[in-house]
PDB file of N, CA and C in Angstrom:
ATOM      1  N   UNK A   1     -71.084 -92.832  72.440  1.00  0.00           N
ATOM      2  CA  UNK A   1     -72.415 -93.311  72.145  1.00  0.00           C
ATOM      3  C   UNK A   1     -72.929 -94.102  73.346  1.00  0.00           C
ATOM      4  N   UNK A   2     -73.946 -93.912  73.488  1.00  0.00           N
ATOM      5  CA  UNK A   2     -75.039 -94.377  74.618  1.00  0.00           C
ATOM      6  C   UNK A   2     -75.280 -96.148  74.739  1.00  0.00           C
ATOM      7  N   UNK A   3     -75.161 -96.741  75.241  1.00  0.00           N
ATOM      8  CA  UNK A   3     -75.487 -98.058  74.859  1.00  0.00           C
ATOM      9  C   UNK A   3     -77.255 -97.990  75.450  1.00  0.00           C
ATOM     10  N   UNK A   4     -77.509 -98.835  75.130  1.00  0.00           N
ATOM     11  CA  UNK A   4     -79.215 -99.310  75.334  1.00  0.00           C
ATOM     12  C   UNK A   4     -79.434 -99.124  77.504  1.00  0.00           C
ATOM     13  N   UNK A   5     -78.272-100.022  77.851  1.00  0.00           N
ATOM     14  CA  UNK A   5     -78.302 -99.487  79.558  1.00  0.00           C
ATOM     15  C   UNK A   5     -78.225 -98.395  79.771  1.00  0.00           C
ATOM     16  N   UNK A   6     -77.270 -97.600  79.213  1.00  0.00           N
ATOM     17  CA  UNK A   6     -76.819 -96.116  79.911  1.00  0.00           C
ATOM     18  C   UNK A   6     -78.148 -95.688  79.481  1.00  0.00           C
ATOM     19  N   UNK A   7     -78.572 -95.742  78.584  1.00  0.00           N
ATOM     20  CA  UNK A   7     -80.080 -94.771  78.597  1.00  0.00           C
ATOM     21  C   UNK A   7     -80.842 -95.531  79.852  1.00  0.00           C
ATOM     22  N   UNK A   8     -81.183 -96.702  80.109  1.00  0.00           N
ATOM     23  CA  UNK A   8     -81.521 -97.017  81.093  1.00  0.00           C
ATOM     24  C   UNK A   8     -81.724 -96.661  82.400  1.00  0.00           C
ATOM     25  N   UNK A   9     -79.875 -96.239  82.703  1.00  0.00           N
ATOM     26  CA  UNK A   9     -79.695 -95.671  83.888  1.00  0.00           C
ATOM     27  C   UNK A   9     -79.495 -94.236  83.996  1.00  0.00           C
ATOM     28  N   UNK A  10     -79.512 -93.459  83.079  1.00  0.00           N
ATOM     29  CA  UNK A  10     -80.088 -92.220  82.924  1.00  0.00           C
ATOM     30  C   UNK A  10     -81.498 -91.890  83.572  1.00  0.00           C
ATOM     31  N   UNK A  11     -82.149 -92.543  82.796  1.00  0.00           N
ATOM     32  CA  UNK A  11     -84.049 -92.318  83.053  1.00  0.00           C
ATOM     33  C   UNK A  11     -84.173 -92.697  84.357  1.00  0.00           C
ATOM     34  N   UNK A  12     -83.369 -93.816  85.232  1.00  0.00           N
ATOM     35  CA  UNK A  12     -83.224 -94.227  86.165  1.00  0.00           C
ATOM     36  C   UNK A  12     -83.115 -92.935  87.510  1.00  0.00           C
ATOM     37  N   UNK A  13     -81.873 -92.374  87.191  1.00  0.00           N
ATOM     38  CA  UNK A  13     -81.131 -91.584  87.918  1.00  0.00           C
ATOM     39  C   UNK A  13     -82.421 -90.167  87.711  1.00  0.00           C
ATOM     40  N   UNK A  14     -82.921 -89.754  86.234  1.00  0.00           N
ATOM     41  CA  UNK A  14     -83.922 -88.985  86.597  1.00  0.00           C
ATOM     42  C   UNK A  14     -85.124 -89.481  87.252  1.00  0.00           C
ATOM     43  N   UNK A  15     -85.800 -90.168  86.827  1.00  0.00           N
ATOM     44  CA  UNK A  15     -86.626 -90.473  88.138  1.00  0.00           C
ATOM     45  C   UNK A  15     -86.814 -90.678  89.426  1.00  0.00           C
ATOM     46  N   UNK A  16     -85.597 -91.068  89.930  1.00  0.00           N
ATOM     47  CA  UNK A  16     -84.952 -91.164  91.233  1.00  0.00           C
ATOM     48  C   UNK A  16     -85.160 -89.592  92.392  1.00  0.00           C
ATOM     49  N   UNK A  17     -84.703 -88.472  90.714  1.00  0.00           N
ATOM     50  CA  UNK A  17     -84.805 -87.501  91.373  1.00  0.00           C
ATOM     51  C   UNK A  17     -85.711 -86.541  91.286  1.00  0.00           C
ATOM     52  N   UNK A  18     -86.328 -87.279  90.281  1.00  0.00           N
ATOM     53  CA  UNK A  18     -87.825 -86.595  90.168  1.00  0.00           C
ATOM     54  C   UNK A  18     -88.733 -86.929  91.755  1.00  0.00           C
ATOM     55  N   UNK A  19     -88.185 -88.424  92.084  1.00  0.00           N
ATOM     56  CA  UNK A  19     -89.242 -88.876  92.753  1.00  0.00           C
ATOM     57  C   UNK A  19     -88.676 -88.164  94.147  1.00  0.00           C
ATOM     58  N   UNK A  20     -87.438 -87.705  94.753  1.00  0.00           N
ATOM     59  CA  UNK A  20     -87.200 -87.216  95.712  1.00  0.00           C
ATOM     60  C   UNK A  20     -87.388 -85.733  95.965  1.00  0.00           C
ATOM     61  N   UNK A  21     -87.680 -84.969  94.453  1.00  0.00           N
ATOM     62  CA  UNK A  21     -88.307 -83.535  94.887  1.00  0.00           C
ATOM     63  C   UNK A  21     -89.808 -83.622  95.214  1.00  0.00           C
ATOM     64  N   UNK A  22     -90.549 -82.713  96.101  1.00  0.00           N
ATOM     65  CA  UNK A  22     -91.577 -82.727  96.518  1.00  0.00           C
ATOM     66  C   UNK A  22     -92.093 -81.755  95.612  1.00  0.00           C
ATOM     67  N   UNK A  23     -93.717 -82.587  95.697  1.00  0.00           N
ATOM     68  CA  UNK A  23     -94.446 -81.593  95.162  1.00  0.00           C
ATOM     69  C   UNK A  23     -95.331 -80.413  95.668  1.00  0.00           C
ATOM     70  N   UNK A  24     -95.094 -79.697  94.800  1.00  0.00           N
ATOM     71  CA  UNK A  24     -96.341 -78.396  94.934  1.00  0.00           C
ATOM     72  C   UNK A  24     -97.209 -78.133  94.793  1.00  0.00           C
ATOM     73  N   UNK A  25     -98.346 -77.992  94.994  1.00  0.00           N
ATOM     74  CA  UNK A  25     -99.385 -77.814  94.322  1.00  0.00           C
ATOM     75  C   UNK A  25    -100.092 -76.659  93.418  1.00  0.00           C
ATOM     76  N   UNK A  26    -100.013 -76.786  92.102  1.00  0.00           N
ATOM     77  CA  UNK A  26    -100.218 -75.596  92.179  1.00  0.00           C
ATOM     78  C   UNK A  26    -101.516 -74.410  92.364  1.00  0.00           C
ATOM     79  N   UNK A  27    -101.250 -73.169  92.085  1.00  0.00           N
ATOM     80  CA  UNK A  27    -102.223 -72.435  92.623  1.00  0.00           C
ATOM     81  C   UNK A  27    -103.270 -72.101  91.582  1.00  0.00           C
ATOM     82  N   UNK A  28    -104.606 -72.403  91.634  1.00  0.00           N
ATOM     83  CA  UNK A  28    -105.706 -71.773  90.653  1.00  0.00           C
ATOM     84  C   UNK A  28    -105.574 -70.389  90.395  1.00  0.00           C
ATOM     85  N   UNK A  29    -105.654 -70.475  88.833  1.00  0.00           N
ATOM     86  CA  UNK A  29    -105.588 -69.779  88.472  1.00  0.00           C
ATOM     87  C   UNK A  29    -107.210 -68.497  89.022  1.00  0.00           C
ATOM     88  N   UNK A  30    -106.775 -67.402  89.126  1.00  0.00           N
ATOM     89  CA  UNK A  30    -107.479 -66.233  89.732  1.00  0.00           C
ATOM     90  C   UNK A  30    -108.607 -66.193  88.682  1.00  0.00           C
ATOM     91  N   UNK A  31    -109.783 -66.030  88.806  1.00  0.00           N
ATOM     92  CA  UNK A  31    -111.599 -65.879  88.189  1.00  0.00           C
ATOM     93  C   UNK A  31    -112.479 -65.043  88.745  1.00  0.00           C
ATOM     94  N   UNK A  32    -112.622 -64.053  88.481  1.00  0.00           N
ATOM     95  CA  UNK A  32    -113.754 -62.925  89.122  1.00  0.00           C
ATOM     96  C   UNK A  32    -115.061 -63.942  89.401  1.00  0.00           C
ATOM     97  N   UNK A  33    -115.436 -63.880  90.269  1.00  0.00           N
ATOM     98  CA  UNK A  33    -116.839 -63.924  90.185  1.00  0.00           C
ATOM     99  C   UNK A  33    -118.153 -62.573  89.958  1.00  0.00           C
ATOM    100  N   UNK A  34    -119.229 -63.171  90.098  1.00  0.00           N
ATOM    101  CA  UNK A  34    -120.235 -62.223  89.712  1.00  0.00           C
ATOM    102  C   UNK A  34    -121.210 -61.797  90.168  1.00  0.00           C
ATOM    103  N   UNK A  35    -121.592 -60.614  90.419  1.00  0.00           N
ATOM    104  CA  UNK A  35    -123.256 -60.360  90.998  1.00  0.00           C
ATOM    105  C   UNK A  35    -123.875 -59.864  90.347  1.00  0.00           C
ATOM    106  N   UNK A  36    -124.869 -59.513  91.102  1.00  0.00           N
ATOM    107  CA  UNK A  36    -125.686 -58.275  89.788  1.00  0.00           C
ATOM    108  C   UNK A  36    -125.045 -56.903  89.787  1.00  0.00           C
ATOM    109  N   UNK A  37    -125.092 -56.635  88.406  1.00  0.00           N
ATOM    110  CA  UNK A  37    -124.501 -55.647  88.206  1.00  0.00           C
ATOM    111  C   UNK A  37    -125.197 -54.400  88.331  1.00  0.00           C
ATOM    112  N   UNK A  38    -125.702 -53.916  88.670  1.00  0.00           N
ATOM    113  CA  UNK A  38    -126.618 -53.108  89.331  1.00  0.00           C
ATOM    114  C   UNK A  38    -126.694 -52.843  90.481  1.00  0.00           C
ATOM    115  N   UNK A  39    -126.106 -53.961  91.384  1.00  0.00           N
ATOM    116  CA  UNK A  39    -125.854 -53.908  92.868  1.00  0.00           C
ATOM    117  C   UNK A  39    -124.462 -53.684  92.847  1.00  0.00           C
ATOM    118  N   UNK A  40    -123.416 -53.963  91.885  1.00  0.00           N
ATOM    119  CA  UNK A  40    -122.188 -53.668  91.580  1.00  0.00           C
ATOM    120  C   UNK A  40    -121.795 -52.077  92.028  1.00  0.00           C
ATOM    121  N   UNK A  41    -122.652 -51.622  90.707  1.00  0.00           N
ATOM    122  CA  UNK A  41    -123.071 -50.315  90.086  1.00  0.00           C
ATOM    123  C   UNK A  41    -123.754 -49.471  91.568  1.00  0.00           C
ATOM    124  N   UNK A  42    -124.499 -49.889  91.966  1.00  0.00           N
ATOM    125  CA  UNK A  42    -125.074 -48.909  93.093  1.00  0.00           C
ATOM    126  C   UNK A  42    -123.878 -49.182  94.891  1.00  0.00           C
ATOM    127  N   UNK A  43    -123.564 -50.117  94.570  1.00  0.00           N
ATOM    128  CA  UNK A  43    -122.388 -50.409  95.907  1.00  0.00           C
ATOM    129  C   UNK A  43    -121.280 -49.326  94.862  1.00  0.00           C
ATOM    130  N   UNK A  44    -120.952 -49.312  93.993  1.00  0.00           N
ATOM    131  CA  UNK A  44    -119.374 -47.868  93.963  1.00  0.00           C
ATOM    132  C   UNK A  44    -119.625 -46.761  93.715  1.00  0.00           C
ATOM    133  N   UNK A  45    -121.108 -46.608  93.470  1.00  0.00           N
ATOM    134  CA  UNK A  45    -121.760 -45.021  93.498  1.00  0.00           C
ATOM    135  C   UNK A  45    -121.558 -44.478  95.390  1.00  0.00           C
ATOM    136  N   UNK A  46    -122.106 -45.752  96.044  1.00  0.00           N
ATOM    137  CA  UNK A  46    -122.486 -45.114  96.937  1.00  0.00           C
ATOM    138  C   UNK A  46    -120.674 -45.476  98.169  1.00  0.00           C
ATOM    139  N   UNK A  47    -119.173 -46.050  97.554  1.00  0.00           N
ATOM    140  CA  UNK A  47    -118.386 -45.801  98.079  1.00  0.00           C
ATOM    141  C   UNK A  47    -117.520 -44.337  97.556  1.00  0.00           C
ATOM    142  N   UNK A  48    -118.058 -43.908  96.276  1.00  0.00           N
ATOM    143  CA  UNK A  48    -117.456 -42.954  95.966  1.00  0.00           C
ATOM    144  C   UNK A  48    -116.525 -43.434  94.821  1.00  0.00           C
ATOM    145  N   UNK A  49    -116.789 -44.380  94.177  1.00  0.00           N
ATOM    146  CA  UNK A  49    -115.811 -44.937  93.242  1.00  0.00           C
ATOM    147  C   UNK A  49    -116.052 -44.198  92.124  1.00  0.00           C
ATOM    148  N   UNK A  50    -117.806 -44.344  91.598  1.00  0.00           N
ATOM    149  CA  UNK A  50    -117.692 -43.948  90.914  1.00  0.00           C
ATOM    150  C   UNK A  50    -119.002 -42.846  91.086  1.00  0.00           C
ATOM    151  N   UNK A  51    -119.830 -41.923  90.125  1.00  0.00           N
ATOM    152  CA  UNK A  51    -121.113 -41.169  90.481  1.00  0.00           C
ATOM    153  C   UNK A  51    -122.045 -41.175  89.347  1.00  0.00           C
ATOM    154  N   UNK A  52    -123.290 -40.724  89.781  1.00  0.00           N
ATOM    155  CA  UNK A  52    -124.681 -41.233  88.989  1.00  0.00           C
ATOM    156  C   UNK A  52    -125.155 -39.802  88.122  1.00  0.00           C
ATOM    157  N   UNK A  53    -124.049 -38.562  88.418  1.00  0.00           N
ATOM    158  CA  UNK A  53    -124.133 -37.190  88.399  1.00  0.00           C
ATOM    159  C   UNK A  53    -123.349 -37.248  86.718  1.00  0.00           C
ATOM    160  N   UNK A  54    -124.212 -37.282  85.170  1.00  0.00           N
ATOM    161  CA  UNK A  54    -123.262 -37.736  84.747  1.00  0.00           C
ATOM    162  C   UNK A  54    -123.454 -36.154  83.444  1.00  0.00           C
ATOM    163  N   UNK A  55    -123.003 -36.953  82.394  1.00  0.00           N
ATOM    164  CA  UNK A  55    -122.678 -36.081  81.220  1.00  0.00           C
ATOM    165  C   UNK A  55    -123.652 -36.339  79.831  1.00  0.00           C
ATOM    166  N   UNK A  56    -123.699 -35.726  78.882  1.00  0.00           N
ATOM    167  CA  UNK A  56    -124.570 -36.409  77.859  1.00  0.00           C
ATOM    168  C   UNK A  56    -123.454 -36.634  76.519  1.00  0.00           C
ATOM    169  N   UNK A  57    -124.132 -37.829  75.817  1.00  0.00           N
ATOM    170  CA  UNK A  57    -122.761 -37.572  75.052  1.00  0.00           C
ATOM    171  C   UNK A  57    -121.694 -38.212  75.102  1.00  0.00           C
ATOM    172  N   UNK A  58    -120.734 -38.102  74.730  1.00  0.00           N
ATOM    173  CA  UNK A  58    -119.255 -38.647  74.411  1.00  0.00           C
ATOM    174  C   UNK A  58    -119.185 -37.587  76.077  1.00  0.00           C
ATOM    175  N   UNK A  59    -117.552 -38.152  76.672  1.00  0.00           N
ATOM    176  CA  UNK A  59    -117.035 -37.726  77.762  1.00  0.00           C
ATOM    177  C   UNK A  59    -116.225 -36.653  77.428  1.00  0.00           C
ATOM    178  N   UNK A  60    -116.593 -35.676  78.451  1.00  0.00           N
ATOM    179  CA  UNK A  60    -116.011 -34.262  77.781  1.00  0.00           C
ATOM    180  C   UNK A  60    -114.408 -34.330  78.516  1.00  0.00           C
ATOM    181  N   UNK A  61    -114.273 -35.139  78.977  1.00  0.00           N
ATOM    182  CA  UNK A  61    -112.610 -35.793  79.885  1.00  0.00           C
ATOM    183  C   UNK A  61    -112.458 -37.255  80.050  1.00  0.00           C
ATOM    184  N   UNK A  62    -112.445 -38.094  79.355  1.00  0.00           N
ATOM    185  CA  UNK A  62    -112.094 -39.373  79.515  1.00  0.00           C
ATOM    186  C   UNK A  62    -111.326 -39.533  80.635  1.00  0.00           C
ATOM    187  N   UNK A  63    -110.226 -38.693  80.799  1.00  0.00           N
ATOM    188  CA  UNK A  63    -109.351 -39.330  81.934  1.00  0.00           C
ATOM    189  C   UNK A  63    -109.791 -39.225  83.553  1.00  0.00           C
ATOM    190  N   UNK A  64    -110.932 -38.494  83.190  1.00  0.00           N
ATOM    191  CA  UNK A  64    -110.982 -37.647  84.886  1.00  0.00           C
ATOM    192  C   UNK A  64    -112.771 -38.428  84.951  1.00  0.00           C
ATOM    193  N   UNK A  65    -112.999 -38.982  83.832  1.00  0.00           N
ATOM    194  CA  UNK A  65    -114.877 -39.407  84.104  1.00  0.00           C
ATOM    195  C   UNK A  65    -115.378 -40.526  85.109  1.00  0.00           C
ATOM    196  N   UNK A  66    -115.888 -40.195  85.462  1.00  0.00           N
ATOM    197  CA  UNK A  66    -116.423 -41.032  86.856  1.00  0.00           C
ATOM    198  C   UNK A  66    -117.850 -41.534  86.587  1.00  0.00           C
ATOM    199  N   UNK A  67    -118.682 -40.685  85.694  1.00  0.00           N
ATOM    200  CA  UNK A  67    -119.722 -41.085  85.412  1.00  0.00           C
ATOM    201  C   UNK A  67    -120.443 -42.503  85.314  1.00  0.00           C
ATOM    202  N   UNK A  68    -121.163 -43.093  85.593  1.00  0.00           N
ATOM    203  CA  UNK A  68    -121.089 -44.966  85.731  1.00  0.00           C
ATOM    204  C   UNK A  68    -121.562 -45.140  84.453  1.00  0.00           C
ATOM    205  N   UNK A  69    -122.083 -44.148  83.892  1.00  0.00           N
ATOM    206  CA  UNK A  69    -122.793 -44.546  82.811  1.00  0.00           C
ATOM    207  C   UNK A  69    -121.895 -45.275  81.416  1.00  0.00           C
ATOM    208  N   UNK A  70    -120.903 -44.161  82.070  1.00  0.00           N
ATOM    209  CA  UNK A  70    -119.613 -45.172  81.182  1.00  0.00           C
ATOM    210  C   UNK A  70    -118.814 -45.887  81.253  1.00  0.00           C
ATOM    211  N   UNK A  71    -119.257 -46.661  82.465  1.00  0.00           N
ATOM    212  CA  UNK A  71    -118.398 -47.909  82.816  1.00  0.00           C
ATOM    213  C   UNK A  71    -118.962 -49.349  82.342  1.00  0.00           C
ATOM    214  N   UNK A  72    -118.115 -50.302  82.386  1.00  0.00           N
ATOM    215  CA  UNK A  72    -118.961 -51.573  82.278  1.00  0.00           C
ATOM    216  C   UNK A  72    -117.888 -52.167  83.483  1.00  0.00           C
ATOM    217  N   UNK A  73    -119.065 -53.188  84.041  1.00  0.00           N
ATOM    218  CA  UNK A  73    -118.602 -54.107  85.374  1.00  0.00           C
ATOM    219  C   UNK A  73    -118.150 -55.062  84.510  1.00  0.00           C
ATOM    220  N   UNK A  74    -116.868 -55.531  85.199  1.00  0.00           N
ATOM    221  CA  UNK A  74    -116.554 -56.401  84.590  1.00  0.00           C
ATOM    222  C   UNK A  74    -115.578 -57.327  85.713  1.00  0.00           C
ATOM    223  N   UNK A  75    -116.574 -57.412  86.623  1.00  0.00           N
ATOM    224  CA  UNK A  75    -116.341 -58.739  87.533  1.00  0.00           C
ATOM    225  C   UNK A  75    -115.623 -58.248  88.660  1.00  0.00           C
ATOM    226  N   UNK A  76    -116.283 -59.277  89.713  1.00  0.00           N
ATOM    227  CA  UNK A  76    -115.584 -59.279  91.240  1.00  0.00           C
ATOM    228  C   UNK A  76    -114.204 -60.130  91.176  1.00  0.00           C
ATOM    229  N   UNK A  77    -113.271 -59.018  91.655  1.00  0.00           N
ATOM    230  CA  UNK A  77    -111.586 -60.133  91.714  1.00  0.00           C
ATOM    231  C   UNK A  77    -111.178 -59.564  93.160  1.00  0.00           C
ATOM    232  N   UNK A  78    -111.168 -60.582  93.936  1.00  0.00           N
ATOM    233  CA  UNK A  78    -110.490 -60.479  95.399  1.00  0.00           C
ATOM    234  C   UNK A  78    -110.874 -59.804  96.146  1.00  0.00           C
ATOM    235  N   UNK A  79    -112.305 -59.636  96.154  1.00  0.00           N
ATOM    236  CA  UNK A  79    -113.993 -59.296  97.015  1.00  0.00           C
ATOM    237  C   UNK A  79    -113.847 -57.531  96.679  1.00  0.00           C
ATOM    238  N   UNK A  80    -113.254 -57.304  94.881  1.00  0.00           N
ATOM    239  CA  UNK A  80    -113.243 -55.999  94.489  1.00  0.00           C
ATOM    240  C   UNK A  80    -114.448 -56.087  93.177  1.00  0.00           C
ATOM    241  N   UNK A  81    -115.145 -55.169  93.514  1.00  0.00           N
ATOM    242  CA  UNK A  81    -115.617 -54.829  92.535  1.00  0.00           C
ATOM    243  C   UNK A  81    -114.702 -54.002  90.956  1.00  0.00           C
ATOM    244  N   UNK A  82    -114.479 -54.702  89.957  1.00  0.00           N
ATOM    245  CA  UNK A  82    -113.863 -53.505  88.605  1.00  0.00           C
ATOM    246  C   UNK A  82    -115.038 -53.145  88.006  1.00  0.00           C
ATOM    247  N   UNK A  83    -114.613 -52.192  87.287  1.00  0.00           N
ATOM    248  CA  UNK A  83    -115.119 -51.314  86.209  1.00  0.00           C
ATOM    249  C   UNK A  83    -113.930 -50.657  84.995  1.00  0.00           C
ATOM    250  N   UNK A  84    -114.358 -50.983  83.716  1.00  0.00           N
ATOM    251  CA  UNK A  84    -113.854 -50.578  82.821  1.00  0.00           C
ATOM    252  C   UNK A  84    -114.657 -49.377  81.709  1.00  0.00           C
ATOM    253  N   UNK A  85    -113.486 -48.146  81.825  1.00  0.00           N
ATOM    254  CA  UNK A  85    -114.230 -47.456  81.292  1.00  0.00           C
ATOM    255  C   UNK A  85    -114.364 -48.081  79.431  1.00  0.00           C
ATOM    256  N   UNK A  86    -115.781 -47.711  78.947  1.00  0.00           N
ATOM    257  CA  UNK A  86    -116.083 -48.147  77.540  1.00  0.00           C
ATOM    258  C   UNK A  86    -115.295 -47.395  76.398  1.00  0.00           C
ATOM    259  N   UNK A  87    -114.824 -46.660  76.669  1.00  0.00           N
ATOM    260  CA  UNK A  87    -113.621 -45.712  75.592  1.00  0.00           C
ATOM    261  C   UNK A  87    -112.361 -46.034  75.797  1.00  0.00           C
ATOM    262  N   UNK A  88    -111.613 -45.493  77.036  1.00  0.00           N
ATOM    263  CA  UNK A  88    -110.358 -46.169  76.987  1.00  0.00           C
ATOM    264  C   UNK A  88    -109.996 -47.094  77.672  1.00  0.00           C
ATOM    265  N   UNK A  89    -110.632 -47.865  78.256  1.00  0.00           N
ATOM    266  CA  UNK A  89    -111.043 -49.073  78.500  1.00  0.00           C
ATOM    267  C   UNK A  89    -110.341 -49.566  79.370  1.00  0.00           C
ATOM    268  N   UNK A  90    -109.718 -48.565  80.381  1.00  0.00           N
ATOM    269  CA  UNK A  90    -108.995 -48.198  82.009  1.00  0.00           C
ATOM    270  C   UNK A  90    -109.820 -48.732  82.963  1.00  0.00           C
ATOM    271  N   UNK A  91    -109.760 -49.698  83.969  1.00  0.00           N
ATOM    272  CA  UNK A  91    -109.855 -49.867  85.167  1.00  0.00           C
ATOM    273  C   UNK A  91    -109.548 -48.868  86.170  1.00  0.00           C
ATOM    274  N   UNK A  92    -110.908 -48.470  86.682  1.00  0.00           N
ATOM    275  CA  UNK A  92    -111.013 -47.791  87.540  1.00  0.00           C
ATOM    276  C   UNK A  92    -110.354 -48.069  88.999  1.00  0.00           C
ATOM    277  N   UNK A  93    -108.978 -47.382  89.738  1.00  0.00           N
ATOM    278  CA  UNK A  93    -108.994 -48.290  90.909  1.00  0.00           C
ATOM    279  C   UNK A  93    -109.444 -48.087  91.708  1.00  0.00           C
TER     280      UNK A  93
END
């Protein structure tokens, strides 16, 4: 059993070595920022991400659709524009 000191010098001995590890700082957490989405939308039409050439309707290929019409922007992360398609709801890379 502990007497009232030994806890003392416990908390002691951890702080000691709390106080001799250095700290880190840590790193913010990652946040898209935002533009207009329309300028989003017309900057990955015109890298080829995605095209304005589209379909009517439900997507006659979800996996292969490029169409923008069925994307939603959904924010700048690490000076990238995403897009998520609205059905299966895949990030375009």
């Amino acid at each position: 059993m502990l007497s009232y000191s030994g806890v003392n010098e416990r908390s002691k001995v951890q702080t000691e070595a709390q106080a001799s590890t250095p700290l880190v700082a840590a790193s913010a957490p990652r946040t898209p920022t935002f533009k207009d989405a329309g300028q989003a939308f017309s900057d990955a039409i015109n890298a080829g991400r995605l095209t304005d050439v589209g379909h009517q309707g439900i997507c006659p290929d979800v996996q292969a659709c490029r169409y923008a019409a069925c994307y939603m922007y959904m924010g700048t992360w690490d000076g990238r524009d995403t897009f998520k398609h609205i059905l299966t709801r895949r990030y375009i890379p």
